[in-house]
Protein backbone atom coordinates (compact mmCIF):
# COMPACT_ATOMS: atom_id res chain seq x y z
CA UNK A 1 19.48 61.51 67.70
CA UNK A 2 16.00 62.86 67.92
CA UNK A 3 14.95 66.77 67.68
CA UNK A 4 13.86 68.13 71.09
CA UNK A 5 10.50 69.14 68.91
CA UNK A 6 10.06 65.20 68.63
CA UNK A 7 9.39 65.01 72.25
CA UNK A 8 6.79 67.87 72.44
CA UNK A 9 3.47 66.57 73.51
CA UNK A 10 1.99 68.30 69.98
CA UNK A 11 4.91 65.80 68.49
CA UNK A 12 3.98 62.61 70.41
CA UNK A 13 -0.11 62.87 70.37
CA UNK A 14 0.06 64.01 67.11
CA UNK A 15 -3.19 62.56 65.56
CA UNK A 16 -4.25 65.32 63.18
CA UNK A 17 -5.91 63.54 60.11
CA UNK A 18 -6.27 60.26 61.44
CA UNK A 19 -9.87 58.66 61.24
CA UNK A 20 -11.34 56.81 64.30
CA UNK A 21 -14.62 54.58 65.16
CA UNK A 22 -16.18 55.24 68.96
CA UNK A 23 -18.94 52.80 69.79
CA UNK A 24 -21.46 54.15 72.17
CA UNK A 25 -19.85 57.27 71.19
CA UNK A 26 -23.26 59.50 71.66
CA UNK A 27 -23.08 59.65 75.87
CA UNK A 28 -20.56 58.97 78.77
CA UNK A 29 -17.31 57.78 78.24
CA UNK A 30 -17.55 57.34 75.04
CA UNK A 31 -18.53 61.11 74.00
CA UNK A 32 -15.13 62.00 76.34
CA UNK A 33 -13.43 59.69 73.98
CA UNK A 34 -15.11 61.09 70.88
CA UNK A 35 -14.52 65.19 72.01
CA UNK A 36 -11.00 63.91 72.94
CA UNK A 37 -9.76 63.09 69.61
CA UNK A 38 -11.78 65.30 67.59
CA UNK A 39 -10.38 67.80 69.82
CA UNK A 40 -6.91 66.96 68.59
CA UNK A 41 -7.72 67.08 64.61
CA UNK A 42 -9.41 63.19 64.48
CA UNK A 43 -12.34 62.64 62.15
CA UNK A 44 -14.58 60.97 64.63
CA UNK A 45 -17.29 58.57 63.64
CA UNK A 46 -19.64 57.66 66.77
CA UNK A 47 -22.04 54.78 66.85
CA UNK A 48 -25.04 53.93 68.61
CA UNK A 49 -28.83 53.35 68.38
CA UNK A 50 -30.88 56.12 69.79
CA UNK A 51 -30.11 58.61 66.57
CA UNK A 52 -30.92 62.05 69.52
CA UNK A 53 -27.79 61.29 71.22
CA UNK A 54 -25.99 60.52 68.03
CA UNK A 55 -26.87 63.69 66.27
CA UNK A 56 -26.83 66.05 69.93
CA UNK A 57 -22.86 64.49 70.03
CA UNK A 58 -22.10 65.78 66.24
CA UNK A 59 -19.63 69.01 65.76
CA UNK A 60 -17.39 70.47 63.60
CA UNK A 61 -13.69 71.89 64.87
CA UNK A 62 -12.55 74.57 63.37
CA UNK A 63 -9.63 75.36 65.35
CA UNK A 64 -8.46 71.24 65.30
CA UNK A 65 -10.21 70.58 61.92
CA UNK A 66 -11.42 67.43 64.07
CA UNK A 67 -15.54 66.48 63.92
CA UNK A 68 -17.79 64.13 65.27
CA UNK A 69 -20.25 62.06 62.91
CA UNK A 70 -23.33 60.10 64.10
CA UNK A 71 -23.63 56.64 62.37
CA UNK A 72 -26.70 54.81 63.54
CA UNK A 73 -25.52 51.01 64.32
CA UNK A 74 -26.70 47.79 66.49
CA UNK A 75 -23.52 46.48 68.18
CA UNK A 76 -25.58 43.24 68.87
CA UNK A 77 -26.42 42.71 64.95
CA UNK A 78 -24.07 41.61 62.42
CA UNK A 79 -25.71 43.39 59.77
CA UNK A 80 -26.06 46.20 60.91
CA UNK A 81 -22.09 46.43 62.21
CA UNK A 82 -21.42 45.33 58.38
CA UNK A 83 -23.66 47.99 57.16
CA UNK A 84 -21.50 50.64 59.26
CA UNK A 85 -18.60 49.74 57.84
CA UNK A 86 -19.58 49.91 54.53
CA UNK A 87 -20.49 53.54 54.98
CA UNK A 88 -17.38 54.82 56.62
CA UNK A 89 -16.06 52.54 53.90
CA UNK A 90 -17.57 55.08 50.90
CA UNK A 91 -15.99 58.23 53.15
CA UNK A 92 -12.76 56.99 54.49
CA UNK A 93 -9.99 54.85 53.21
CA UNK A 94 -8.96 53.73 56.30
CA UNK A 95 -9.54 53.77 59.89
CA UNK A 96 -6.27 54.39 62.54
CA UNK A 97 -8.50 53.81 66.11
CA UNK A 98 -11.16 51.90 67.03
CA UNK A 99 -12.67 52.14 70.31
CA UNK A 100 -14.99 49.68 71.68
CA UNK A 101 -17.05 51.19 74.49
CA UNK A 102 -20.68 50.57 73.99
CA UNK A 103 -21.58 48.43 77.33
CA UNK A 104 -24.39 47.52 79.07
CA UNK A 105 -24.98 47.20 83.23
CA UNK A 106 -26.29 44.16 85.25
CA UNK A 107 -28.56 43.27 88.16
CA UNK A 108 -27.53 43.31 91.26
CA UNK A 109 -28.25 42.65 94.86
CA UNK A 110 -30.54 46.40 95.07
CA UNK A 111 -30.16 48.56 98.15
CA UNK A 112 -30.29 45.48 100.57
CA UNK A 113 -27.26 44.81 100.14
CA UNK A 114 -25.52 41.47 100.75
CA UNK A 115 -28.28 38.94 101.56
CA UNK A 116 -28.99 37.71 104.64
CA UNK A 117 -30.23 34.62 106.55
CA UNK A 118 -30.22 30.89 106.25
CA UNK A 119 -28.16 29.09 103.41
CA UNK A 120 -31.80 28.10 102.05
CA UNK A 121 -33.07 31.86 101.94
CA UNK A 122 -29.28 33.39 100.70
CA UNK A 123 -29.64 30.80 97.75
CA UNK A 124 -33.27 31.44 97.09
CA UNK A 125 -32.31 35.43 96.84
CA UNK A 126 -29.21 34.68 94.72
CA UNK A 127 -31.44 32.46 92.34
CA UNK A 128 -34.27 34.59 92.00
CA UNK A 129 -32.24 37.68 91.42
CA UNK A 130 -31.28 37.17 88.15
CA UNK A 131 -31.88 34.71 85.40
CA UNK A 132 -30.07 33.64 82.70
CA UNK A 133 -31.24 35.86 80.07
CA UNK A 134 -29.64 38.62 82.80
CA UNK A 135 -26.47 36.80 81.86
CA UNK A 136 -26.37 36.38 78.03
CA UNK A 137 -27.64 39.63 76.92
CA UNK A 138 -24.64 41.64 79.18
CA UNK A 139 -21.96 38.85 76.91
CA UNK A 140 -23.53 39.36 73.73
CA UNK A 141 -22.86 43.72 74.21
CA UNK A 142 -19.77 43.68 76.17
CA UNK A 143 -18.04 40.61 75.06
CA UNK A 144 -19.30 39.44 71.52
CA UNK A 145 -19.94 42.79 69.97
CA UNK A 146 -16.37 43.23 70.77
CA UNK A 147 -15.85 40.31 68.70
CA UNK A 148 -17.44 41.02 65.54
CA UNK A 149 -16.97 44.94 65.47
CA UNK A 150 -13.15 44.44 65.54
CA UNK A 151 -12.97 41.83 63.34
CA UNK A 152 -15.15 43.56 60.69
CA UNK A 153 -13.21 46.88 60.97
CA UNK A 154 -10.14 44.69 60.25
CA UNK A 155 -9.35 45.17 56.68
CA UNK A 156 -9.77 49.08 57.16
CA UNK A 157 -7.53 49.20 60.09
CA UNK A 158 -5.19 47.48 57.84
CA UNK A 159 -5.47 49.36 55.16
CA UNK A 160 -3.93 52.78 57.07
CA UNK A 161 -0.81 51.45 55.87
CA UNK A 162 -1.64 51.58 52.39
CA UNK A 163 -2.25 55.13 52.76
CA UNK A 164 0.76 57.26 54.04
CA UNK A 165 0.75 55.95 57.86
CA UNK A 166 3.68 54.10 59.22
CA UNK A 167 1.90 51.63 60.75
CA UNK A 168 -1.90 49.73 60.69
CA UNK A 169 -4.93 51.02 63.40
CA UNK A 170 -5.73 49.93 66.36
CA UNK A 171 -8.48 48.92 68.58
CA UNK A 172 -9.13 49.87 72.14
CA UNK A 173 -11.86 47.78 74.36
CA UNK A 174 -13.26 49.63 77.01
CA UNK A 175 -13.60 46.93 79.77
CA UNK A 176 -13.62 48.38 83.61
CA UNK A 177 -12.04 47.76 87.05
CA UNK A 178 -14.89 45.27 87.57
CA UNK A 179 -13.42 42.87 85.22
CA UNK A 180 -10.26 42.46 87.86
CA UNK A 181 -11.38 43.14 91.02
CA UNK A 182 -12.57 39.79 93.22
CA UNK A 183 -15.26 41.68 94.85
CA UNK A 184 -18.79 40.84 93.07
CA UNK A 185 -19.47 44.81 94.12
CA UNK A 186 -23.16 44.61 95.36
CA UNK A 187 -23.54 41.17 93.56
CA UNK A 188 -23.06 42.41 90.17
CA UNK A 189 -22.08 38.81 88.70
CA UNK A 190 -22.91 39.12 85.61
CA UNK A 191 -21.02 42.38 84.63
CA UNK A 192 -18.39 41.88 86.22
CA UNK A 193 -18.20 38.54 84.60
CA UNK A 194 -18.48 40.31 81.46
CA UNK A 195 -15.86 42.98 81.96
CA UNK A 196 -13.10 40.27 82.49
CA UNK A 197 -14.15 38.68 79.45
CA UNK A 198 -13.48 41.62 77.61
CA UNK A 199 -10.12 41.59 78.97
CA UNK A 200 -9.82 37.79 77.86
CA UNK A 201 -10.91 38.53 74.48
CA UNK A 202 -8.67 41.88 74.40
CA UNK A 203 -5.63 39.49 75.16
CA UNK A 204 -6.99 36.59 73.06
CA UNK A 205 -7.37 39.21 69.73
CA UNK A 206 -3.97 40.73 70.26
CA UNK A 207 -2.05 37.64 69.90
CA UNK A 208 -4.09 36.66 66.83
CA UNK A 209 -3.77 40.38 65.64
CA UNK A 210 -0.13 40.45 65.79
CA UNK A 211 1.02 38.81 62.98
CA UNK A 212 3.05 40.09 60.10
CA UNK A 213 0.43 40.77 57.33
CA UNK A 214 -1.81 42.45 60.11
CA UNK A 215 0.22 44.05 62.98
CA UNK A 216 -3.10 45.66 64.61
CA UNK A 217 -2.46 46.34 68.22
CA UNK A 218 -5.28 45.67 70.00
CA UNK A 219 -5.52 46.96 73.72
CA UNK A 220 -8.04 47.81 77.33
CA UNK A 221 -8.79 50.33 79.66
CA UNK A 222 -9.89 49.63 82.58
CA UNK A 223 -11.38 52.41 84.06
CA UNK A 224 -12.48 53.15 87.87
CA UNK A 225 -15.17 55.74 88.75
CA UNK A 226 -16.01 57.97 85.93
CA UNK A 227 -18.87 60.07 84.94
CA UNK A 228 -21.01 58.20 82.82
CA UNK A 229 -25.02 56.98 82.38
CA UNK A 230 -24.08 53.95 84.71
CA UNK A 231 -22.37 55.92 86.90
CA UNK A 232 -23.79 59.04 87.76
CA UNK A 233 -20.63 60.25 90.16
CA UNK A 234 -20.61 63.59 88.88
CA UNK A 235 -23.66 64.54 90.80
CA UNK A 236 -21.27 64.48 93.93
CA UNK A 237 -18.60 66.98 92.75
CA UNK A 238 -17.88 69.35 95.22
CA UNK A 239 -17.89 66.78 98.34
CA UNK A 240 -14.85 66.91 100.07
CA UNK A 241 -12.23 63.97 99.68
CA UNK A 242 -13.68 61.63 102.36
CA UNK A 243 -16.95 61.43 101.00
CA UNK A 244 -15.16 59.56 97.98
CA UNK A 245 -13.31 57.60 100.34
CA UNK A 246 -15.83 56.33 102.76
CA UNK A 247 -18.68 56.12 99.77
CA UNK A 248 -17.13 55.10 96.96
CA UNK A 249 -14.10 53.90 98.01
CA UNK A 250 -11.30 56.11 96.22
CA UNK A 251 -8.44 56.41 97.90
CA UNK A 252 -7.54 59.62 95.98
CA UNK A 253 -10.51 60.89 97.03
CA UNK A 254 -12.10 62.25 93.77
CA UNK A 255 -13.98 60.61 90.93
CA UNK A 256 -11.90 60.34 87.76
CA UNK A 257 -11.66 63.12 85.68
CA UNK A 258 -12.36 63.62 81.76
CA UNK A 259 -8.83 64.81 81.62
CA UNK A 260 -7.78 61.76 83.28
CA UNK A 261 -9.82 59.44 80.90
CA UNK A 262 -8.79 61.89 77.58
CA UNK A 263 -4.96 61.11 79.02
CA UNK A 264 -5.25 57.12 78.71
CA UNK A 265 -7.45 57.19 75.35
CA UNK A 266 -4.69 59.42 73.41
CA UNK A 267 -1.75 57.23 74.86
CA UNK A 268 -3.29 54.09 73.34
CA UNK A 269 -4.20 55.47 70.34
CA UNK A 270 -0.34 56.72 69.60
CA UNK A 271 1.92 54.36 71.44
CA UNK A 272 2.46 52.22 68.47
CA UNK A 273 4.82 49.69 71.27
CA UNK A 274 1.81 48.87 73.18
CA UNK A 275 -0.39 45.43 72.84
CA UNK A 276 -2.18 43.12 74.48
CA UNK A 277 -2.05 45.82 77.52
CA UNK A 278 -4.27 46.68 80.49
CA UNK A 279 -4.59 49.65 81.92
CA UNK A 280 -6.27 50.70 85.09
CA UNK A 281 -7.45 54.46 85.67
CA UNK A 282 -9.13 54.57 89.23
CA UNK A 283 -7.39 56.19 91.39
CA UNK A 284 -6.41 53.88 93.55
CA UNK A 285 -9.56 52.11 94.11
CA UNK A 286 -8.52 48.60 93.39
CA UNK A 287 -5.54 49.32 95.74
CA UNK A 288 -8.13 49.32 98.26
CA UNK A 289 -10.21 46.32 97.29
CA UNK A 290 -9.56 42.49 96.90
């Protein structure tokens, strides 16, 4: 039977020395993510392109012995993903959590709303709102970089086995509650297109992923309302409950914490019985919605 200290939270989330890869890691969600594990002893290696954000997210830990790195990367350019891994390649031997986050937003129907008037004029606004450049370039960063950044950090996830850990990394795709709700949510199409795709591909990679000689568990969180560059809720804290409600549609009433999101990350990362998995942090909000 198990020592009670085996069930201490220190004991469970225990992460201290492990090496992990945030995408987008310089802003939003993904600097949560970043702070989160380098908070708990991870050596952190963000990537992005705008090299301010990367080097403003950098730190050093003393009290977890966790830090944050800056690696300058395209997530839309092969090259450039191989070149990152050939770096954290010449520092690291291996790499226990990947975390796909680096997404981009979509067109949508503007502050009109929902448009209005004869099936000629809906159809003309719906065509000439977005083109199909609007559609491709959302797939190739939320979908396809997905794709190739997991696949090329493959052999390094593997290799964690080789050196002293139990098991092989794993990857976590950021996709969102837009990817499973029906609603297009202002006529977002596109995204929300995209963000079930990375659920697709989430499902699609773990099965492939699973097999003996690889056993990386690859996983998604779908998160609700969060503080982030595309959404800027946090400029409402301090309204009471209903504001969330009525506005945003929350039934809990708040916008989702860092805690909240730190919570989910840390689960993934540890819970080595977990693949293939979706899960939703919103607080309620698709509850409320078709």
């Amino acid at each position: 039977m198990a020592d009670l200290k085996d069930f201490t939270a220190e004991s469970l989330f225990n992460i201290k020395g492990w090496v992990a890869v945030v995408t987008g890691g310089g802003t939003g969600l993904g600097l949560m993510t970043a702070r989160a594990l380098a908070a708990n002893g991870a050596t952190v290696y963000v990537t992005g392109r705008r090299v301010e954000k990367l080097k403003s997210a950098e730190l050093q830990d003393s009290a977890s012995g966790g830090s944050i790195t800056g690696i300058q990367m395209d997530i839309t350019d092969k090259e450039s993903i191989a070149a990152c891994v050939k770096e954290i390649s010449s520092k690291e031997k291996c790499v226990n959590f990947l975390v796909n986050n680096a997404g981009a937003t979509s067109v949508n129907y503007g502050p009109d709303g929902l448009p209005k008037g004869t099936p000629e004029e809906i159809s003309k606004t719906m065509m000439n709102n977005q083109n199909f450049d609007d559609w491709l370039s959302i797939y190739k960063v939320n979908v396809a970089s997905y794709y190739f950044t997991s696949v090329a950090f493959l052999p390094l996830l593997c290799a964690a086995r080789n050196h002293g850990y139990s098991k092989a990394g794993s990857i976590l795709n950021i996709s969102s509650i837009s990817g499973i709700t029906k609603e297009s949510q202002n006529g977002q199409f596109s995204y929300n297109a995209s963000k079930a795709a990375t659920i697709s591909l989430t499902e699609q990679l773990a099965v492939d992923f699973k097999r003996p000689e690889l056993e990386v568990r690859v996983n998604t969180l779908a998160p609700g309302y969060f503080p982030s560059e595309m959404t800027p809720i946090d400029r409402e804290d301090g309204q009471a409950k209903e504001h969330f409600r009525e506005k945003w549609g929350i039934p809990f009433g708040r916008a989702g914490k860092i805690q909240d999101y730190a919570q989910a990350v840390l689960n993934f990362a540890v819970n080595g019985y977990v693949t293939g998995s979706t899960l939703v942090i919103d607080g309620g909000w698709l509850l409320a919605h078709a």
